[in-house]
C-alpha atoms as a PDB file:
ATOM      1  CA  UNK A   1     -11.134  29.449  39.796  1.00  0.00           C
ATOM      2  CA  UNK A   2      -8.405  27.191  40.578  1.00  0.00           C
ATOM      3  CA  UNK A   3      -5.202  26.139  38.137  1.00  0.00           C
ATOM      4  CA  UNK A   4      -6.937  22.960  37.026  1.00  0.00           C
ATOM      5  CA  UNK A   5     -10.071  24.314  35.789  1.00  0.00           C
ATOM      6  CA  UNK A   6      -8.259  27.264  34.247  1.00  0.00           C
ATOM      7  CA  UNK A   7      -5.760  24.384  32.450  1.00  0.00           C
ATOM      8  CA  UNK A   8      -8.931  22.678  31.360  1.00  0.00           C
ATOM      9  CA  UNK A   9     -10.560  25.526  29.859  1.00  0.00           C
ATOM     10  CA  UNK A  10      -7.920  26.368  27.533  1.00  0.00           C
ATOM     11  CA  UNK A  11      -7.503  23.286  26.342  1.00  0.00           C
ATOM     12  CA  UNK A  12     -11.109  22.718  25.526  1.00  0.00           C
ATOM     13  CA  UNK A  13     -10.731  26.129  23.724  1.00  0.00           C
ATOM     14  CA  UNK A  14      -7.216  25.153  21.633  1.00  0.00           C
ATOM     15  CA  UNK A  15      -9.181  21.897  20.492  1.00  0.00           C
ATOM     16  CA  UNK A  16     -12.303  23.647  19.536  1.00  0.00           C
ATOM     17  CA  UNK A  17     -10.368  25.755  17.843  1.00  0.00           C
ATOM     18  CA  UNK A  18      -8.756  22.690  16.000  1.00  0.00           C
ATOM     19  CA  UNK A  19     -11.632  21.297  15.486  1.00  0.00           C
ATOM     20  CA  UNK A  20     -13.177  24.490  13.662  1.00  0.00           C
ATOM     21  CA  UNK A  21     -10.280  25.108  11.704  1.00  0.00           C
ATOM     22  CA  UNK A  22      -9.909  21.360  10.624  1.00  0.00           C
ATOM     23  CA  UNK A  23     -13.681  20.995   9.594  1.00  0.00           C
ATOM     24  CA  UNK A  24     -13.930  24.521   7.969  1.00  0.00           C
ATOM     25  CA  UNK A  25     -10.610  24.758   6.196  1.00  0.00           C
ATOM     26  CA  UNK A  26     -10.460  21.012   5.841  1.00  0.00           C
ATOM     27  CA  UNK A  27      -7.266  18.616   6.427  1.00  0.00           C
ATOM     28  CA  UNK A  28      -3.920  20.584   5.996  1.00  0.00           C
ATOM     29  CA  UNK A  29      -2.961  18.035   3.343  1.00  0.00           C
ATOM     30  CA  UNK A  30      -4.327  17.438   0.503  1.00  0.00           C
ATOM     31  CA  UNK A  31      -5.600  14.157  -0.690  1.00  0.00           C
ATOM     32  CA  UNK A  32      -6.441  12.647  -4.152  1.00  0.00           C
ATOM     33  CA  UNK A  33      -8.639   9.215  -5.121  1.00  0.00           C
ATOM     34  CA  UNK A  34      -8.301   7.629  -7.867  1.00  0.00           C
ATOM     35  CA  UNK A  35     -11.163   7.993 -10.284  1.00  0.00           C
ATOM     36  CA  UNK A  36     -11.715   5.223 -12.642  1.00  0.00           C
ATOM     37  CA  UNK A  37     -11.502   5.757 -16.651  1.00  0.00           C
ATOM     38  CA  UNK A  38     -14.180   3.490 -18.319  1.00  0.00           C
ATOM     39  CA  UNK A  39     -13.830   4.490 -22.085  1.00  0.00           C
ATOM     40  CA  UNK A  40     -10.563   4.179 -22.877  1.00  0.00           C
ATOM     41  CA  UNK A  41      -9.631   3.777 -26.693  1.00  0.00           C
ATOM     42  CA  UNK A  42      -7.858   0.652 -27.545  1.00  0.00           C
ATOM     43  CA  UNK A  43      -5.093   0.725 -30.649  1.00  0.00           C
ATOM     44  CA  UNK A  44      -3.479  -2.450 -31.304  1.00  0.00           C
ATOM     45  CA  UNK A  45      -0.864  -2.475 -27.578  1.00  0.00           C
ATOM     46  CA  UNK A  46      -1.291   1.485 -27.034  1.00  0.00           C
ATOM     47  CA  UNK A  47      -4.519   2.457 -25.195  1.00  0.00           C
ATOM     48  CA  UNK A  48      -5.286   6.632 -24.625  1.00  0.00           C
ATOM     49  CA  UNK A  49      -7.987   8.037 -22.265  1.00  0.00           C
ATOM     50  CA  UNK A  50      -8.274  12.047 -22.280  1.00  0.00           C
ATOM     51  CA  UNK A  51      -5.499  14.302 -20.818  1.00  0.00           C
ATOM     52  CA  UNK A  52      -8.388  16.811 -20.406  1.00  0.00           C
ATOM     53  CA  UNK A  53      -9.745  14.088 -17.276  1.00  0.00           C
ATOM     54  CA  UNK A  54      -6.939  13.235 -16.625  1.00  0.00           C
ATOM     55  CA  UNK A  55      -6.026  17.305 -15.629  1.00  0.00           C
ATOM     56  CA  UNK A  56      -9.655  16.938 -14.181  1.00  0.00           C
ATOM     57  CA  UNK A  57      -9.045  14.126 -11.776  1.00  0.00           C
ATOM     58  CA  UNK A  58      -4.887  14.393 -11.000  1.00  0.00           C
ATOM     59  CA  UNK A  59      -5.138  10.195 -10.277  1.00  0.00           C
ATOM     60  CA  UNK A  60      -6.651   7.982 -12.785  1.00  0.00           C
ATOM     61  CA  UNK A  61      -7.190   4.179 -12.896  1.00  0.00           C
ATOM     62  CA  UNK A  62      -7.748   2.022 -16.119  1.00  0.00           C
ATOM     63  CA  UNK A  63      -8.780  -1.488 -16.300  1.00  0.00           C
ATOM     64  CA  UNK A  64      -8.050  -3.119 -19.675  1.00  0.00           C
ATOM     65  CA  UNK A  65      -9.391  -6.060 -20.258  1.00  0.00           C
ATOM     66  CA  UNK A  66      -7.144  -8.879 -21.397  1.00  0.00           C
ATOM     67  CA  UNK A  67      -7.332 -12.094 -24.135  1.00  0.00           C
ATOM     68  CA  UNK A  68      -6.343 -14.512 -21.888  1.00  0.00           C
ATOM     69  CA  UNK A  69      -7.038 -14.271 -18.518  1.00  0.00           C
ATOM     70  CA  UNK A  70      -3.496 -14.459 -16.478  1.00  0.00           C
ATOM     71  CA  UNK A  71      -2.144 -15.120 -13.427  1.00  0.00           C
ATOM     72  CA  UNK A  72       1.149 -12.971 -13.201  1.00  0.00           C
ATOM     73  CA  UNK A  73       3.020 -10.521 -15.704  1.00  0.00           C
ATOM     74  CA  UNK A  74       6.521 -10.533 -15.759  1.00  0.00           C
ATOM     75  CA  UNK A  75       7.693  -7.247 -16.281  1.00  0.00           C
ATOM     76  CA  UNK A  76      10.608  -5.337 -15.443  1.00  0.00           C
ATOM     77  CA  UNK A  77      12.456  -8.052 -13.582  1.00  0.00           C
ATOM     78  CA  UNK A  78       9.161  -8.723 -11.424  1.00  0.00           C
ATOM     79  CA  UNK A  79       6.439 -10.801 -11.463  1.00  0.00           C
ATOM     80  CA  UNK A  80       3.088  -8.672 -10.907  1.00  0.00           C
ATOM     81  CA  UNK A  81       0.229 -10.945  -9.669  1.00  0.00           C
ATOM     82  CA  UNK A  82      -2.456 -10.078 -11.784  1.00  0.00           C
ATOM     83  CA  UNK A  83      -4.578 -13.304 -10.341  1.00  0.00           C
ATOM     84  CA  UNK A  84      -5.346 -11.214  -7.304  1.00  0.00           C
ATOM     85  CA  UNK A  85      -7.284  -8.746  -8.997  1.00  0.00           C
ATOM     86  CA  UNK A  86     -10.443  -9.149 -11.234  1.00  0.00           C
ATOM     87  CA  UNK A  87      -9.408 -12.780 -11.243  1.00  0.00           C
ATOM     88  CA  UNK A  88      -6.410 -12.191 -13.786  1.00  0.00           C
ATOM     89  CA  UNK A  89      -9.212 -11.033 -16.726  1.00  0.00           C
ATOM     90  CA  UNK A  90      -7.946  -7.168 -16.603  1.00  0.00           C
ATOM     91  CA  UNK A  91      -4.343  -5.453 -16.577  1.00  0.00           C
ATOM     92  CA  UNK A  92      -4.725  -1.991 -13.965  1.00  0.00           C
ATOM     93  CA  UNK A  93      -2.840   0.862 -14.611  1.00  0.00           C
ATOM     94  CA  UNK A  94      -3.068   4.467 -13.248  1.00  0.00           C
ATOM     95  CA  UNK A  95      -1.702   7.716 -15.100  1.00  0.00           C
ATOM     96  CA  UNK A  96      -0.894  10.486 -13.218  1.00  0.00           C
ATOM     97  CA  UNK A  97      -0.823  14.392 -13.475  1.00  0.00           C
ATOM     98  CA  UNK A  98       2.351  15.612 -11.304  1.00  0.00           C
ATOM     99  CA  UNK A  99       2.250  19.304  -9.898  1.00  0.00           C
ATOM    100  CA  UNK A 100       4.991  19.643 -12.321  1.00  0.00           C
ATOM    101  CA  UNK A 101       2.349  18.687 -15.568  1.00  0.00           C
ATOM    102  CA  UNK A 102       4.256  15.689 -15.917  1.00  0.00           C
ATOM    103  CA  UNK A 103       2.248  12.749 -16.966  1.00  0.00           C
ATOM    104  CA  UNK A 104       3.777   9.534 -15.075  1.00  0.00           C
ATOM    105  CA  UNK A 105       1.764   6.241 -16.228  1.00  0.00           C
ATOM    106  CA  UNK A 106       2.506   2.641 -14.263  1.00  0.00           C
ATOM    107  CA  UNK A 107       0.977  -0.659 -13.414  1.00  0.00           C
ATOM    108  CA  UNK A 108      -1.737  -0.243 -10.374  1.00  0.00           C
ATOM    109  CA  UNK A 109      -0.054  -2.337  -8.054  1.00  0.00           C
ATOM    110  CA  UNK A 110       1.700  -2.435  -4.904  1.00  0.00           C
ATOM    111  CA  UNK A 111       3.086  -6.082  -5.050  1.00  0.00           C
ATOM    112  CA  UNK A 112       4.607  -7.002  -1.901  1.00  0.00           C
ATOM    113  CA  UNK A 113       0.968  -6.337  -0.288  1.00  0.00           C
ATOM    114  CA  UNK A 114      -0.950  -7.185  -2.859  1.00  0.00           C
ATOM    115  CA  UNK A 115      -2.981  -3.476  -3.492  1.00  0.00           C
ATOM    116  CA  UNK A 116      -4.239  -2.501  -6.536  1.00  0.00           C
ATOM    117  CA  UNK A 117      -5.792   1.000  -5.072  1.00  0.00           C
ATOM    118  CA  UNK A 118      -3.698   4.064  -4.514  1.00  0.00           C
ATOM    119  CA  UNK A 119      -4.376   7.815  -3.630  1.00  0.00           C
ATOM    120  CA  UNK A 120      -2.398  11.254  -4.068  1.00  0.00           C
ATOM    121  CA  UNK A 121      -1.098  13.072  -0.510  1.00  0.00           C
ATOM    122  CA  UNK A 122       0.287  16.575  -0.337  1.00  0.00           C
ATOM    123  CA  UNK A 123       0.299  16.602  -4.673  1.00  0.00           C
ATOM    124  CA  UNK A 124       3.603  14.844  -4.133  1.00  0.00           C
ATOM    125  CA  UNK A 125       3.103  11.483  -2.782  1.00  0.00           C
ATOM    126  CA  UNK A 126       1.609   8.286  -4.517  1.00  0.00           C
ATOM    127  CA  UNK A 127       0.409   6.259  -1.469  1.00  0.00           C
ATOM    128  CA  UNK A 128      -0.830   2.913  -1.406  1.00  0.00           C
ATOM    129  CA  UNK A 129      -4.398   2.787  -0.039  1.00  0.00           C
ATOM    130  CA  UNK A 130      -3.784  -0.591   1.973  1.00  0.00           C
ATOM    131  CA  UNK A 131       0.265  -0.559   3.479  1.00  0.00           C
ATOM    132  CA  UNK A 132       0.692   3.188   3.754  1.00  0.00           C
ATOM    133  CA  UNK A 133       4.000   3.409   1.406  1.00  0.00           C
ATOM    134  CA  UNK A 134       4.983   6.522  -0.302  1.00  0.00           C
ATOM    135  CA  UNK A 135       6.638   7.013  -3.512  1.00  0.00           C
ATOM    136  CA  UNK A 136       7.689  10.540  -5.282  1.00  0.00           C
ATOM    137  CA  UNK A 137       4.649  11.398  -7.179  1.00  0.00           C
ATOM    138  CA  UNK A 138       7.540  12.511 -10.047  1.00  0.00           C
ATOM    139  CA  UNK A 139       9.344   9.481 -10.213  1.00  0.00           C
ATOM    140  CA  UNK A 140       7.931   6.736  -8.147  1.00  0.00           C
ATOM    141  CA  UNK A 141      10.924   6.318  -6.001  1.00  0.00           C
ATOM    142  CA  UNK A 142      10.550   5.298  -2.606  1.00  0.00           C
ATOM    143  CA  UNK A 143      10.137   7.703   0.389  1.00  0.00           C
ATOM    144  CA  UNK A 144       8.279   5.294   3.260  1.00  0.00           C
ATOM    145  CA  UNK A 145       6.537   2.574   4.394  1.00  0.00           C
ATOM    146  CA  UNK A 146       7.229  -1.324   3.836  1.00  0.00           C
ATOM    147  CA  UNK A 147       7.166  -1.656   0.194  1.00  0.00           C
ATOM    148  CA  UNK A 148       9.467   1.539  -0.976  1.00  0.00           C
ATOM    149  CA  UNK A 149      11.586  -1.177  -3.173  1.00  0.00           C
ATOM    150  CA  UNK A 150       8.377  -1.777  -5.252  1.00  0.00           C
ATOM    151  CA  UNK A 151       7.226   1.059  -6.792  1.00  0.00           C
ATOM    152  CA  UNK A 152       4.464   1.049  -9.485  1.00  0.00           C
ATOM    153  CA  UNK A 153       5.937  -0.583 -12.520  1.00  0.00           C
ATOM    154  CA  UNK A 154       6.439   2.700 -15.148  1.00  0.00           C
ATOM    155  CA  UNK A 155       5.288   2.066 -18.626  1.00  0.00           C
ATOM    156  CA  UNK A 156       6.018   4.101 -21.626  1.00  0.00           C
ATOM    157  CA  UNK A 157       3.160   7.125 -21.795  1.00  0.00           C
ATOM    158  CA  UNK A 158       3.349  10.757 -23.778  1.00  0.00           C
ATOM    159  CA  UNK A 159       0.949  13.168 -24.631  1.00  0.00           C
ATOM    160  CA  UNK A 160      -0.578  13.238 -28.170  1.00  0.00           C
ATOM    161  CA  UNK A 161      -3.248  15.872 -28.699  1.00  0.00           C
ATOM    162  CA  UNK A 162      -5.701  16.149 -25.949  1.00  0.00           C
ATOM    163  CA  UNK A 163      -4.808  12.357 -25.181  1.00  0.00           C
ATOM    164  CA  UNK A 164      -2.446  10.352 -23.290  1.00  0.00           C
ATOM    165  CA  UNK A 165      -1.472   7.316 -24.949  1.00  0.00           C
ATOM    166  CA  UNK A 166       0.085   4.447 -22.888  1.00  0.00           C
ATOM    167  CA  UNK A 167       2.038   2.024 -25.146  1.00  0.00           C
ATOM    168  CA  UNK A 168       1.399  -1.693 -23.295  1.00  0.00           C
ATOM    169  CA  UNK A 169       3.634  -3.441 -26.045  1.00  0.00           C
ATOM    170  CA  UNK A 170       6.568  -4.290 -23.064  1.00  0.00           C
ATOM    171  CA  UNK A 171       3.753  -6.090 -21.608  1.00  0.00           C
ATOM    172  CA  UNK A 172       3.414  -8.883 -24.115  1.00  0.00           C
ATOM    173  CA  UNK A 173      -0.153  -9.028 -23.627  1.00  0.00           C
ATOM    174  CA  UNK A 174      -3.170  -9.420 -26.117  1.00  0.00           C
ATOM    175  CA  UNK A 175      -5.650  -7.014 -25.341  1.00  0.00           C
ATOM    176  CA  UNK A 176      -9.624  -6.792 -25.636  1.00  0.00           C
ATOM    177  CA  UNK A 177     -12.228  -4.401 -25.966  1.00  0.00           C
END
């Protein structure tokens, strides 16, 4: 057997051997989808959806229908284009459940590109499904990508009982069921 064939049969064996390891053990990192929320109680401008799912899931998205249809929410010094998704009829937001237990709630929206979908990497990296960026899963501050400057807007969430209530009052929206 010469060098080359001996050179060619390990490396058929080393990427086997990847290749078993990756489809048995799956990926090394780990990766969360959102899962979408579809009975969440409405309160006047605070909405909760079950920490129990939430602990289930890790990523959750809510869509909250709104009065008035709108085409962008200024909040926070920004102005979120809520025309681009569901035609400007539904505010999205996503809670969280860090590695840490904290619960981190925000607008579901990566503005600069214009995303609305997001995913978990490594259980410490929000990551927007369509421009790649990466923000700390603990305090949505950016770590890579295009869009680092524009997090997820944070909104004001907390645990009450088995629920996690998000208070949308510093949106200055009217809400519907």
């Amino acid at each position: 057997m010469n060098k080359r064939t001996t050179y060619f049969i390990f490396a058929m064996i080393f990427l086997t051997a990847i290749f078993l390891v990756y489809f048995i053990k799956g990926p090394s990192t780990s990766y969360v989808k959102g899962t979408f929320y579809d009975q969440p109680s409405i309160k006047g401008d605070k909405i909760s959806l079950s920490y129990d799912f939430l602990s289930d899931k890790k990523l959750v998205f809510v869509d909250i229908g709104l009065k008035d249809r709108t085409s962008n929410l200024n909040f926070a010094g920004r102005a979120i284009p809520l025309s681009l998704y569901r035609d400007g009829e539904y505010v999205p937001l996503m809670a969280v459940l860090t590695t840490s237990g904290k619960v981190v709630v925000a607008l579901r929206v990566c503005e600069p590109c214009g995303s609305f979908s997001f995913h978990i990497e490594e259980s410490k990296y929000i990551v927007c499904d369509s421009c790649g960026t990466r923000w700390d899963i603990e305090t949505l501050s950016g770590v890579s990508g295009g869009c680092v400057n524009y997090p997820p807007p944070r909104l004001e969430g907390s645990l009450s009982g088995n629920s996690v209530e998000i208070n949308l009052s510093a949106l200055g929206l009217q809400l519907t069921r």
